[in-house]
Protein backbone atom coordinates (compact mmCIF):
# COMPACT_ATOMS: atom_id res chain seq x y z
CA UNK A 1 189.67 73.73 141.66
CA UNK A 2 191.24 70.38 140.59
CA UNK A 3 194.29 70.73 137.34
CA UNK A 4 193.54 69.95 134.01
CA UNK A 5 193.66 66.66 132.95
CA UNK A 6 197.05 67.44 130.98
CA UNK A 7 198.78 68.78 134.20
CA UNK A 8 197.53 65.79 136.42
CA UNK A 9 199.11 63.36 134.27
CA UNK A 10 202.17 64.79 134.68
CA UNK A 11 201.84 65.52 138.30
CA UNK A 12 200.68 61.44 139.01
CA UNK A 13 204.87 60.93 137.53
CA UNK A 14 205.55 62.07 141.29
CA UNK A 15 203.16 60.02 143.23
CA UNK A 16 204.89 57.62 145.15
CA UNK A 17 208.24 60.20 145.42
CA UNK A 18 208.92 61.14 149.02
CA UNK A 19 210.65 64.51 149.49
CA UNK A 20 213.71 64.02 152.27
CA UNK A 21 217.24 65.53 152.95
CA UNK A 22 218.78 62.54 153.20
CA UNK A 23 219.71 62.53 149.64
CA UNK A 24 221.49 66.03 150.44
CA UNK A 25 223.61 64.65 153.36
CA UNK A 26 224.44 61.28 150.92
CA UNK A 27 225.42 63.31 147.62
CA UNK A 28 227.18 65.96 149.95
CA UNK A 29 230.13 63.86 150.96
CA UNK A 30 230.64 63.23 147.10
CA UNK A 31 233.82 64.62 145.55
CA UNK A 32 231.69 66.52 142.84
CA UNK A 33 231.67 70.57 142.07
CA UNK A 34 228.08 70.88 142.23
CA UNK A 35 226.02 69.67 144.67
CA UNK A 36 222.48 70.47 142.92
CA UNK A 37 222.11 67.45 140.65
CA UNK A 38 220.65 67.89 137.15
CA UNK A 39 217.18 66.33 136.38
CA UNK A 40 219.18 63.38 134.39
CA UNK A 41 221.29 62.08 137.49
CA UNK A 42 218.56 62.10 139.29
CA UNK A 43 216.38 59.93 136.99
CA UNK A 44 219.77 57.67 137.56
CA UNK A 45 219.94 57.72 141.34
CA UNK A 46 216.28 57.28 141.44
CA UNK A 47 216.67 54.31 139.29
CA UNK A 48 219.81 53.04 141.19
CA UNK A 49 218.55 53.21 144.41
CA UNK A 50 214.59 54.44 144.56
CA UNK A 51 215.98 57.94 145.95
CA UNK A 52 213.96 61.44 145.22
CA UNK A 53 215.38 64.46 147.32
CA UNK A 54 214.61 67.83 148.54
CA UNK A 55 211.80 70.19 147.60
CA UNK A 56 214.69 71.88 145.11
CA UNK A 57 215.38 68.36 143.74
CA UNK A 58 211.87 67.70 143.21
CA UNK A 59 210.74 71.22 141.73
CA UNK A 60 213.49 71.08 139.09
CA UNK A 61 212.10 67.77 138.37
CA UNK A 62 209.03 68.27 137.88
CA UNK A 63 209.57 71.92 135.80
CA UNK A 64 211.45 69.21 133.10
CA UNK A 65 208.79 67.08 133.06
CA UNK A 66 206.20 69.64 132.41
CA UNK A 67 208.55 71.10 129.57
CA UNK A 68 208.67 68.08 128.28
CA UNK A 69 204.62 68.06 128.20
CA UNK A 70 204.71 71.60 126.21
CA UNK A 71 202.74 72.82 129.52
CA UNK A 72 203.98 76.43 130.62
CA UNK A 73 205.13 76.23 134.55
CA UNK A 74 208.02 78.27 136.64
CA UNK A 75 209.53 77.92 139.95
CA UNK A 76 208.17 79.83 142.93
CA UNK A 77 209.22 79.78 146.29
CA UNK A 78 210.30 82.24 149.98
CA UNK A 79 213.25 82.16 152.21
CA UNK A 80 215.46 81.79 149.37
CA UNK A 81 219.32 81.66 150.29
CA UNK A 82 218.45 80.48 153.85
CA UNK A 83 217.91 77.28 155.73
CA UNK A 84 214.33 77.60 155.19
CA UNK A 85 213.96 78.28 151.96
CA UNK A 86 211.03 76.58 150.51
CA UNK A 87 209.78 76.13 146.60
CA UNK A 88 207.06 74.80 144.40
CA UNK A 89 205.69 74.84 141.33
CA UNK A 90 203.34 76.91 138.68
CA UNK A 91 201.84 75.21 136.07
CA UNK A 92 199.39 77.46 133.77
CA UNK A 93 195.78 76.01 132.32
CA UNK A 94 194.88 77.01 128.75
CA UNK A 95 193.45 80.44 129.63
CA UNK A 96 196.26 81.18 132.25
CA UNK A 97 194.86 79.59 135.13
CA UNK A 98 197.37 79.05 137.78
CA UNK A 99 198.17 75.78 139.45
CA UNK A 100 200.21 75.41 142.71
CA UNK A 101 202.01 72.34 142.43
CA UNK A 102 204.00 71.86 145.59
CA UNK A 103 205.76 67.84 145.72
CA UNK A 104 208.05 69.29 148.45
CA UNK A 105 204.62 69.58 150.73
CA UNK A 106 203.53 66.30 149.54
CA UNK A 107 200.51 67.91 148.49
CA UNK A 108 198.23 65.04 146.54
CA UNK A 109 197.56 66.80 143.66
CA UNK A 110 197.44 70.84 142.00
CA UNK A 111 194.91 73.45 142.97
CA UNK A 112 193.67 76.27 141.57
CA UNK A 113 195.56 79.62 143.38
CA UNK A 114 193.64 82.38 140.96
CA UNK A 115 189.96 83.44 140.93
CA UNK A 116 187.71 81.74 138.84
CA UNK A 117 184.30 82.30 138.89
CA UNK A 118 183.42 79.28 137.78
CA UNK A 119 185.75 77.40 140.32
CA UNK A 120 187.36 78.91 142.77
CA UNK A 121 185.27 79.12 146.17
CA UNK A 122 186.99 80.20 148.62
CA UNK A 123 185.53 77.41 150.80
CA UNK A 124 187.72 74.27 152.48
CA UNK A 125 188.49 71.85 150.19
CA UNK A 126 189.52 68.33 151.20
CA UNK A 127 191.11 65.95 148.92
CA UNK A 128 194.15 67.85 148.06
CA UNK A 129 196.73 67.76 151.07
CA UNK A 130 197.21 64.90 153.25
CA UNK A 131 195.62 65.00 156.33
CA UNK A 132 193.94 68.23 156.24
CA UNK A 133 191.27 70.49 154.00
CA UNK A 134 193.07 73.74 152.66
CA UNK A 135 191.35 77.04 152.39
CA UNK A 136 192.72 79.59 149.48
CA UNK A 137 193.04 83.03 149.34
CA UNK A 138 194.41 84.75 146.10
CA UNK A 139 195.29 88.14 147.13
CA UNK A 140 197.14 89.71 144.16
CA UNK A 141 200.59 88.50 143.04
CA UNK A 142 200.15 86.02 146.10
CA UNK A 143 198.29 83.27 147.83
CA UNK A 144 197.64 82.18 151.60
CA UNK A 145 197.06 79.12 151.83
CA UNK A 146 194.91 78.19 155.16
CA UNK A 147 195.45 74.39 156.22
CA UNK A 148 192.60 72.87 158.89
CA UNK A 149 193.97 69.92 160.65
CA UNK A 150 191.78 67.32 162.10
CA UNK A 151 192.66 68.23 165.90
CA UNK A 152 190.82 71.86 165.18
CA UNK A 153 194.42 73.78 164.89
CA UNK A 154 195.12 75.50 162.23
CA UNK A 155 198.73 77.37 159.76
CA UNK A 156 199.38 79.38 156.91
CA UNK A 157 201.67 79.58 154.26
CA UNK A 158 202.27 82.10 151.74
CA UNK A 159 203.62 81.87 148.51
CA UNK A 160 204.07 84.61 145.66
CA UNK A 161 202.87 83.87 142.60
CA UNK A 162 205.65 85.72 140.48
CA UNK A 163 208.25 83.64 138.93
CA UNK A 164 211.74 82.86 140.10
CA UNK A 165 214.21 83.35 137.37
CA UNK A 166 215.93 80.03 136.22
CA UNK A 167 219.49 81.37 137.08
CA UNK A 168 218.39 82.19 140.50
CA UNK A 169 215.99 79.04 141.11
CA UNK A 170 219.34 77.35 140.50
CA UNK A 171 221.45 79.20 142.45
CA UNK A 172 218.84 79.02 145.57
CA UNK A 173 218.78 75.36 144.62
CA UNK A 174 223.06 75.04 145.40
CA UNK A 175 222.84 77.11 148.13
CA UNK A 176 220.28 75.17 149.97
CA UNK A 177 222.38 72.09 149.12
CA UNK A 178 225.16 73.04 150.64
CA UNK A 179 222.97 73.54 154.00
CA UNK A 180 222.36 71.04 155.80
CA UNK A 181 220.30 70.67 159.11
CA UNK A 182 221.05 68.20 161.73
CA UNK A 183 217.85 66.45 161.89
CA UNK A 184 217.12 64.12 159.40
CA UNK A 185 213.53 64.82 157.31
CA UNK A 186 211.73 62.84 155.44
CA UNK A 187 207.96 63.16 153.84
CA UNK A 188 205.96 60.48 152.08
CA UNK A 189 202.13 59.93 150.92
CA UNK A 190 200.77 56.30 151.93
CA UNK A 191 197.73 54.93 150.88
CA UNK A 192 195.27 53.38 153.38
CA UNK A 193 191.82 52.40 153.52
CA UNK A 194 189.97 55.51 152.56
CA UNK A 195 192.56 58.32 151.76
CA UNK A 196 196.39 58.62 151.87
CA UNK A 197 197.97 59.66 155.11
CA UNK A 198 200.89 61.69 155.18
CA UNK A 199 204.11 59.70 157.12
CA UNK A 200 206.80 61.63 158.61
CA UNK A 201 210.25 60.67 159.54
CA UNK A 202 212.40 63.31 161.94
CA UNK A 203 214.97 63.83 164.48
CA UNK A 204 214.70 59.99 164.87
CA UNK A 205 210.93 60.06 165.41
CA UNK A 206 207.95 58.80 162.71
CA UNK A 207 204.18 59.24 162.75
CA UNK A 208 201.28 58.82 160.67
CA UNK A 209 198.80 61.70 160.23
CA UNK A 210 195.52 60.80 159.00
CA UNK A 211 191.80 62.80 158.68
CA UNK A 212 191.47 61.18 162.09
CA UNK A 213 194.48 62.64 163.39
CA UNK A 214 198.06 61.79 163.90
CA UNK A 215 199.43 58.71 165.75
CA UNK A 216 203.12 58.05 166.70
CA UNK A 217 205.19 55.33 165.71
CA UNK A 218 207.24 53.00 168.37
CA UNK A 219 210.46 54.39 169.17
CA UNK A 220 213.31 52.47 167.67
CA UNK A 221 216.81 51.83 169.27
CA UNK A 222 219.39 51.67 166.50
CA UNK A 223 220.05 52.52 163.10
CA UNK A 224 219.40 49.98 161.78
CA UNK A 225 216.05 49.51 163.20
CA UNK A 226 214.78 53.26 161.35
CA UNK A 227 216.96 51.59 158.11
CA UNK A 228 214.23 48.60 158.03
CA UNK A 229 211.24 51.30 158.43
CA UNK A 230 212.50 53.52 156.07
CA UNK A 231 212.89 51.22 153.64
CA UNK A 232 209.12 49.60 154.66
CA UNK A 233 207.60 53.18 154.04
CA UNK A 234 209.45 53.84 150.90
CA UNK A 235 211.24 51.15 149.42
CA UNK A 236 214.76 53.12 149.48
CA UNK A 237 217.70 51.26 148.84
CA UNK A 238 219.02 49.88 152.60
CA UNK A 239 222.85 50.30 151.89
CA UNK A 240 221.75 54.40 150.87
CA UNK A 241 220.17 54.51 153.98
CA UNK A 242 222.36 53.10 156.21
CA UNK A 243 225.01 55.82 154.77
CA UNK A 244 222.67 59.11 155.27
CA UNK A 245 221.31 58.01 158.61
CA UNK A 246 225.27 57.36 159.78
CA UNK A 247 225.87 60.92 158.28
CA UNK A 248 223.16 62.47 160.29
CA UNK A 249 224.50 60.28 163.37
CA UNK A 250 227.51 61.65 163.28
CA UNK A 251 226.65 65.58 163.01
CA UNK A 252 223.89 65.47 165.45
């Protein structure tokens, strides 16, 4: 069920790239038109100060880098034009195969969301989300995906498989921009001994979940406590921080 190797390499371009809103609060108090950035001013924020973005952000970032490979993808995605609009990525093997490649999940690599005899089990597979074994369904034009969490419990999550035109991905992508939540989110993949654990920052609270479960960070006091962690977990610039987390501090 695991991606070609030509879709992997471009997929391991995004492995140490949280996916957060706090980019969206930063670049929404910026005096610019537009507040979905193109794929090149990203490349320069990332470079300026180590910053990724949303799951928008990081689709349309990924789609260019797969163009840019000659590999065939498209942007799906549900709840478009609302706060909880979510979307990935389809990249397609040689014979059509379809890949789910979802960075704004933090999932740790593609898997296989069509039936193929020679692949595709149905079964739990572990090795591909953080924290959990996934179970997929292909059911048509769609997929559920089952995730099994180490404390027993279980969710879905269902995507269609059918593209999302490029003028609407885009126009999703500003709207969702221009919404922002009050509580601060932010999603990262860290290596440990063994596998890498999914870290969570929101509402001013952090954990770790690992295979062995999830385990709660020590509450922090100021901002500039979560500024230090933050940066620890991800190696964002501090003075970005310290501007986004004041945002959120101040519409909370």
């Amino acid at each position: 069920m695991e991606a070609t190797d030509e879709i992997l390499a471009v997929w391991r371009k995004f492995d140490g790239f949280p996916m957060e809103t706090l980019t969206k609060a930063w670049y929404l108090q910026k005096h610019t038109e537009k507040k979905q950035r193109d794929v090149s001013l990203m490349k320069k924020h990332y470079k300026q100060y180590g910053i990724t973005g949303n799951c928008f952000d990081l689709a349309l970032w990924l789609l260019n880098e797969f163009k840019i490979a000659g590999i065939e993808a498209y942007g799906i995605g549900h709840g478009l034009f609302t706060p909880s609009a979510h979307v990935a990525v389809i990249a397609l093997g040689e014979n059509g195969e379809k890949y789910l490649c979802d960075l704004g999940d933090q999932w740790l690599q593609p898997i296989l969301v069509t039936k193929d005899h020679e692949r595709f089990t149905g079964e739990r597979c572990d090795g591909f989300f953080p924290a959990a074994s996934v179970e997929v369904e292909p059911l048509g034009d769609k997929v559920i995906v089952r995730y099994h969490r180490p404390n027993g419990k279980t969710s879905s999550q269902q995507f269609l498989l059918h593209p999302i035109e490029e003028t609407v991905l885009q126009e999703a992508a500003e709207f969702s921009q221009n919404t922002l939540k009050k509580k601060p989110l932010l999603e990262c993949r860290i290596p440990i001994e063994g596998e890498t654990a999914h870290w969570e920052f929101y509402d001013w609270e952090s954990f770790l979940s690992t295979t062995t479960g999830k385990e709660y960070d020590a509450p922090l006091a100021s901002l500039e406590e979560w500024v230090e962690r933050i940066h620890e977990k991800t190696g964002y610039d501090k003075g970005f921080l310290e501007e986004a987390l004041t945002l959120y501090k101040k519409i909370g």
